[in-house]
Structures are given as C-alpha cells and as structure tokens.
C-alpha atoms as a PDB file:
ATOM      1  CA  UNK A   1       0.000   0.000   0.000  1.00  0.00           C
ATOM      2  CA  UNK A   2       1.787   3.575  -0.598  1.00  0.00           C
ATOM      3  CA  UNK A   3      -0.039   6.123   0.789  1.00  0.00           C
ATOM      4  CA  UNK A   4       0.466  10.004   0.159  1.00  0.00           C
ATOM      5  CA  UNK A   5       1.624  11.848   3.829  1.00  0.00           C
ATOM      6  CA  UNK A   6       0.156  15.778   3.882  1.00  0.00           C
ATOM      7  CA  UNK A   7       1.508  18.620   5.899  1.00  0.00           C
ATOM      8  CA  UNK A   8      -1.710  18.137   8.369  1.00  0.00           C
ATOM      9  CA  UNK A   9      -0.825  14.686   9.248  1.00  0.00           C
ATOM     10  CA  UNK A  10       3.014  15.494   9.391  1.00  0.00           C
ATOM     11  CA  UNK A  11       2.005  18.277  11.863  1.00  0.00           C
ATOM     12  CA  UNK A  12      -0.576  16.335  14.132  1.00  0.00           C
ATOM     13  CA  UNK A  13       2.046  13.697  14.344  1.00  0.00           C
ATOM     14  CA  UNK A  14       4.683  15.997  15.287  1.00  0.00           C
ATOM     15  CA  UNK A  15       2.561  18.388  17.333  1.00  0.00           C
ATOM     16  CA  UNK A  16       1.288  16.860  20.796  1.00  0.00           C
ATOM     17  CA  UNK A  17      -1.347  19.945  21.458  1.00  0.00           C
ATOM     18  CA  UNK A  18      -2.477  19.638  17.829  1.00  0.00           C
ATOM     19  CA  UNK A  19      -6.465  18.347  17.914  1.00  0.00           C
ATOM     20  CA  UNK A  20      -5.758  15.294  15.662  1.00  0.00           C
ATOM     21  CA  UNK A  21      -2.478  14.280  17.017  1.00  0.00           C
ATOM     22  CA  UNK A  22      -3.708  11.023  19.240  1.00  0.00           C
ATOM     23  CA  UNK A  23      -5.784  10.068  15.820  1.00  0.00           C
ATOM     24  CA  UNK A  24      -2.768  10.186  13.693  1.00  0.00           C
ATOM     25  CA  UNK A  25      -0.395   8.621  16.051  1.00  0.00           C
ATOM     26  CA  UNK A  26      -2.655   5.781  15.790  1.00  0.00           C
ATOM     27  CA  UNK A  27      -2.732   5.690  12.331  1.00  0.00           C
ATOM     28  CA  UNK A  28       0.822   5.699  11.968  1.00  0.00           C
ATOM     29  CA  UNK A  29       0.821   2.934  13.551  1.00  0.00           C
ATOM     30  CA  UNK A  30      -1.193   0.946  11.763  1.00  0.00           C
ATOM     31  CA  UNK A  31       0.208   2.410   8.696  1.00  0.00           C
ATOM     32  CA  UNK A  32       3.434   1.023  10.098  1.00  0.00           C
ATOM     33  CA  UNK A  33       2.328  -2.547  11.288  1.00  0.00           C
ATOM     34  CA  UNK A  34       0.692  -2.371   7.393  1.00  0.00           C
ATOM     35  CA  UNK A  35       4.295  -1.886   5.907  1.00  0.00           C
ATOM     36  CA  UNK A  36       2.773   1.099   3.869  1.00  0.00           C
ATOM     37  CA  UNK A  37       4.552   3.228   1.955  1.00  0.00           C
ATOM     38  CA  UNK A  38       4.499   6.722   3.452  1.00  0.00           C
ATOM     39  CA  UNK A  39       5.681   9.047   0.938  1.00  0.00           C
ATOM     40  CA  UNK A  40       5.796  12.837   0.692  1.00  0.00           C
ATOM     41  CA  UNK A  41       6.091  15.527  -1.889  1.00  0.00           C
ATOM     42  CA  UNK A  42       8.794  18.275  -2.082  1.00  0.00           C
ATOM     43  CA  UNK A  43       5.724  20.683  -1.872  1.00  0.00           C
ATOM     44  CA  UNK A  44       4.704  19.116   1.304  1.00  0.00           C
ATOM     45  CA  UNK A  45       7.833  18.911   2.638  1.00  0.00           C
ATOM     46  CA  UNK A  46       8.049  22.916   1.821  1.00  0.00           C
ATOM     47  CA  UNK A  47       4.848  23.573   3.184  1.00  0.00           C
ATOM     48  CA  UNK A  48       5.222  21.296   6.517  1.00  0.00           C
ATOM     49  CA  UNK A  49       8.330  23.057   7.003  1.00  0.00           C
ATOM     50  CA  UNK A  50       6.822  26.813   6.888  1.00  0.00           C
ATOM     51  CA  UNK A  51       4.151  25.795   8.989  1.00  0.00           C
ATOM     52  CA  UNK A  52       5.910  24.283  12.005  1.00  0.00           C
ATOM     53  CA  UNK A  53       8.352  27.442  11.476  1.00  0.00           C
ATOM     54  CA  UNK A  54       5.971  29.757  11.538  1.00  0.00           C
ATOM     55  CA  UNK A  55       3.610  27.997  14.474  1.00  0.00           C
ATOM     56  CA  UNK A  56       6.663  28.881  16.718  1.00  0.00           C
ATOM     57  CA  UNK A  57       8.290  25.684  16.128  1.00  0.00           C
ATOM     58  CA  UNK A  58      11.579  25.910  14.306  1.00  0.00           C
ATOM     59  CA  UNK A  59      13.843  23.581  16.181  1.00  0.00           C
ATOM     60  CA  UNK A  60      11.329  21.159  15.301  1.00  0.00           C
ATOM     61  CA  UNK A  61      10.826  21.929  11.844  1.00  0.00           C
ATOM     62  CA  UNK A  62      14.926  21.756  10.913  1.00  0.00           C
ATOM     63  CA  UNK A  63      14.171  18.017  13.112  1.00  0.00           C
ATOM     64  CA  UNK A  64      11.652  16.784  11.421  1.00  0.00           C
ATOM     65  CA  UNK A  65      13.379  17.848   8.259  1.00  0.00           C
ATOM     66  CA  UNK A  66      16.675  16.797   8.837  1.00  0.00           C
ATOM     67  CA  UNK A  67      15.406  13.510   9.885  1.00  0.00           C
ATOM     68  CA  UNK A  68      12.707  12.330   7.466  1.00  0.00           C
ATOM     69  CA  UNK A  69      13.242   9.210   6.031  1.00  0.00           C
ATOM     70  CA  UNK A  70       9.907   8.924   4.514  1.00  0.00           C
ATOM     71  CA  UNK A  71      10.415   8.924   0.385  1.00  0.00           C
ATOM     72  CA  UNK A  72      10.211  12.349  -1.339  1.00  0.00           C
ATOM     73  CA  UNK A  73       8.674  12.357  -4.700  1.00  0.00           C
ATOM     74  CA  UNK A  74       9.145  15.423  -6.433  1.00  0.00           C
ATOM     75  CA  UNK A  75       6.425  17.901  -8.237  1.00  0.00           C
ATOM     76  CA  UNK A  76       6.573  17.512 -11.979  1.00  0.00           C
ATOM     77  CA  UNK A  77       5.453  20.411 -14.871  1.00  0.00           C
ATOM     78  CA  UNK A  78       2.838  17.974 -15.885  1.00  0.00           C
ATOM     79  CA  UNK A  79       1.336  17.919 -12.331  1.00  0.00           C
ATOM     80  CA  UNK A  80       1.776  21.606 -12.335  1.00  0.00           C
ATOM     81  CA  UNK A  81      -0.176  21.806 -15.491  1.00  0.00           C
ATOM     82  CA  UNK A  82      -2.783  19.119 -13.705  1.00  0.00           C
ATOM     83  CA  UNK A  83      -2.755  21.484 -10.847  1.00  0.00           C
ATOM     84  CA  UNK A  84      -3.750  24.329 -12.770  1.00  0.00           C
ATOM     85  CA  UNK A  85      -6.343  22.471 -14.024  1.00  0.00           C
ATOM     86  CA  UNK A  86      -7.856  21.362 -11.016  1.00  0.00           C
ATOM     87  CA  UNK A  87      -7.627  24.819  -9.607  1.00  0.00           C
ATOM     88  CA  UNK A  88      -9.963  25.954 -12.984  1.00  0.00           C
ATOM     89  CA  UNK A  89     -12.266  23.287 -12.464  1.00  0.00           C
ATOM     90  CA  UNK A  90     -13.341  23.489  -8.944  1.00  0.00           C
ATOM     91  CA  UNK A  91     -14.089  26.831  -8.401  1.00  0.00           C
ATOM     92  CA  UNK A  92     -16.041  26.150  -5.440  1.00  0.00           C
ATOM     93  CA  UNK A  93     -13.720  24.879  -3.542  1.00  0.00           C
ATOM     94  CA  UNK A  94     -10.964  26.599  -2.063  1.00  0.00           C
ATOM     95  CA  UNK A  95      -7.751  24.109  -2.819  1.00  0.00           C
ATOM     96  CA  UNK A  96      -4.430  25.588  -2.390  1.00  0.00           C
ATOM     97  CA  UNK A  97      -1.757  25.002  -5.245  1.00  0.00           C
ATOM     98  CA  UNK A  98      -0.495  22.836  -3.057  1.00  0.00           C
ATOM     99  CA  UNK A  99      -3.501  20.367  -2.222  1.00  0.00           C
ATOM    100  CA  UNK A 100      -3.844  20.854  -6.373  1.00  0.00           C
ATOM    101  CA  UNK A 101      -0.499  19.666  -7.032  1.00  0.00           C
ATOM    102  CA  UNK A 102      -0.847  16.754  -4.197  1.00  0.00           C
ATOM    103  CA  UNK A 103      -3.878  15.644  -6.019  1.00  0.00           C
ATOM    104  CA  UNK A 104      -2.065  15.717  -9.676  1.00  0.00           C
ATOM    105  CA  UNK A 105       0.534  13.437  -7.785  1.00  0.00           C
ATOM    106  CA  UNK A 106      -1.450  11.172  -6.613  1.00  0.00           C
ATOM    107  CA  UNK A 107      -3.576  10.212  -9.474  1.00  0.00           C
ATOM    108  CA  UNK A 108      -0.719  10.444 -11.878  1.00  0.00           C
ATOM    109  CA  UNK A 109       1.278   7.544  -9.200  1.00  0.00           C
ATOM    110  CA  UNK A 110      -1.742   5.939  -8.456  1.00  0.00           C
ATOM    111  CA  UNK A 111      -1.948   6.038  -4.560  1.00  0.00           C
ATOM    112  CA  UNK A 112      -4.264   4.077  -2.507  1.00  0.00           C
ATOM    113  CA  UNK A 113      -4.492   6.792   0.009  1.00  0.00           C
ATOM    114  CA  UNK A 114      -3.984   9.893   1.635  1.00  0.00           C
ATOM    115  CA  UNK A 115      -2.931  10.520   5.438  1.00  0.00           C
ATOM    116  CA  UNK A 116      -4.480  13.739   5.901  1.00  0.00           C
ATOM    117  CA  UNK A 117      -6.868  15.902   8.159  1.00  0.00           C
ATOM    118  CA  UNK A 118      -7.342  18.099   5.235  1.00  0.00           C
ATOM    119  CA  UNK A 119     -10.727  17.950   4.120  1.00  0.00           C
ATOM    120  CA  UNK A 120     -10.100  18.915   0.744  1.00  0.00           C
ATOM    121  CA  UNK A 121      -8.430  15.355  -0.203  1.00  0.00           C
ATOM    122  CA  UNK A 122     -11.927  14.390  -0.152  1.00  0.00           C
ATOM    123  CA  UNK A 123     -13.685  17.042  -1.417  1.00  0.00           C
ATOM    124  CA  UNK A 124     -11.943  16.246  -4.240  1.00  0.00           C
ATOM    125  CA  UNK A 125     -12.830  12.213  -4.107  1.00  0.00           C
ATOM    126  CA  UNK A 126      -9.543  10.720  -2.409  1.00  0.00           C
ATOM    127  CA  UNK A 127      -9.681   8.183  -0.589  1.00  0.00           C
ATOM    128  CA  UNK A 128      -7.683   8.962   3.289  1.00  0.00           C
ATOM    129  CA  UNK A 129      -6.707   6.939   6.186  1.00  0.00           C
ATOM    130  CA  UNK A 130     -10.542   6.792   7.628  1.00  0.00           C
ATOM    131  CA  UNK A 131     -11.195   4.884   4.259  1.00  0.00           C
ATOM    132  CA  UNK A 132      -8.359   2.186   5.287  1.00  0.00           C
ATOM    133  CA  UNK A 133      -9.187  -0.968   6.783  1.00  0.00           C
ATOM    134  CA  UNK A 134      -6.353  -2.407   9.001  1.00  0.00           C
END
C-alpha cells in the first residue's frame, strides 16, 4: 500500500497539542504494522516546514526535516499543469496550489491513500486513512 503523507498529518504527528495528534499517532501505527509506503512531496515537505516554522516551532521543523526518512517524490510540470487544471475546475472549492499539485501526484502515481486531516483530499474524491481498513 503507498499512501500520500500531507503537511496536516506530518504536523498532528509531530505536534502533541495539535487536535488530531492522538488520531494520527494511531494511524501511523497501523500504517506502520501495514508496511505502507508513506511518501511525501517536495511541496509538502516545503509547506510542513513553513508551517511548524511559523507555528513557533523551528527547532522542530529543521528536526523533522533533517530527519525524514519517509520517500520524497518530487512535483513535476505535468502535475503543475494538472494542478492548474484542477484549480480551474473546482471553483467552489478553495484548494491551495499545493492540495492541487498533491492531487495531480497522486492520481498520476496511483496512490491508494492519503494521510491527511485536510478535508479537501476528499472534497476532491480521495480516498484517506478513515477509508483504510487495518
């Protein structure tokens, strides 16, 4: 199973006073005893990054970064081009390039699932970790 790791699930894992961080602890776990395939994009890692930086938190953000051993698979042009797609289509939701790009990624590799507490993986009709059966 490889399964697509956002910046919300990075930061509830890292974050102890983060609402969803017993849930994703939990999940990683499982995830784990599942020998999935966590695996990040450079725009997440970018974005997870920023946001533990900029929630106070930049010893742990140069941590977490410096110690990821998660694969990184990087943004192409075409999922750019996806994203920009997906960004013209939906204009009723509010995805960030970001969450556009992750998307592009994920149908263009084919991923079972997302770990994410981002509602806008399945807004946009990706299946996450509370679709999973362990």
């Amino acid at each position: 199973m490889r399964v697509f790791v956002d910046s919300s699930a990075v930061a509830a894992l890292l974050l102890e006073n983060d609402r969803n961080h017993r849930a994703a602890v939990g999940v990683l776990r499982r995830l784990t005893e599942a020998k999935a395939e966590l695996v990040l994009s450079n725009f997440i890692v970018a974005e997870t990054y920023d946001l533990l930086a900029v929630r106070a938190y930049p010893a742990k953000a140069r941590e977490w970064f410096l110690a990821n051993t998660w694969s990184v698979e990087r943004i192409s042009a075409r999922d750019e081009k996806k994203a920009r797609e997906i960004i013209e289509k939906y204009t009723d939701k509010d995805f960030s390039y970001t969450d556009a790009t992750s998307f592009a990624l994920m149908e263009r590799l084919g991923f079972d699932a997302a770990f994410t507490y981002d509602r806008h993986f399945e807004q946009y009709g990706m299946l996450t970790q509370k679709s999973l059966r362990f």
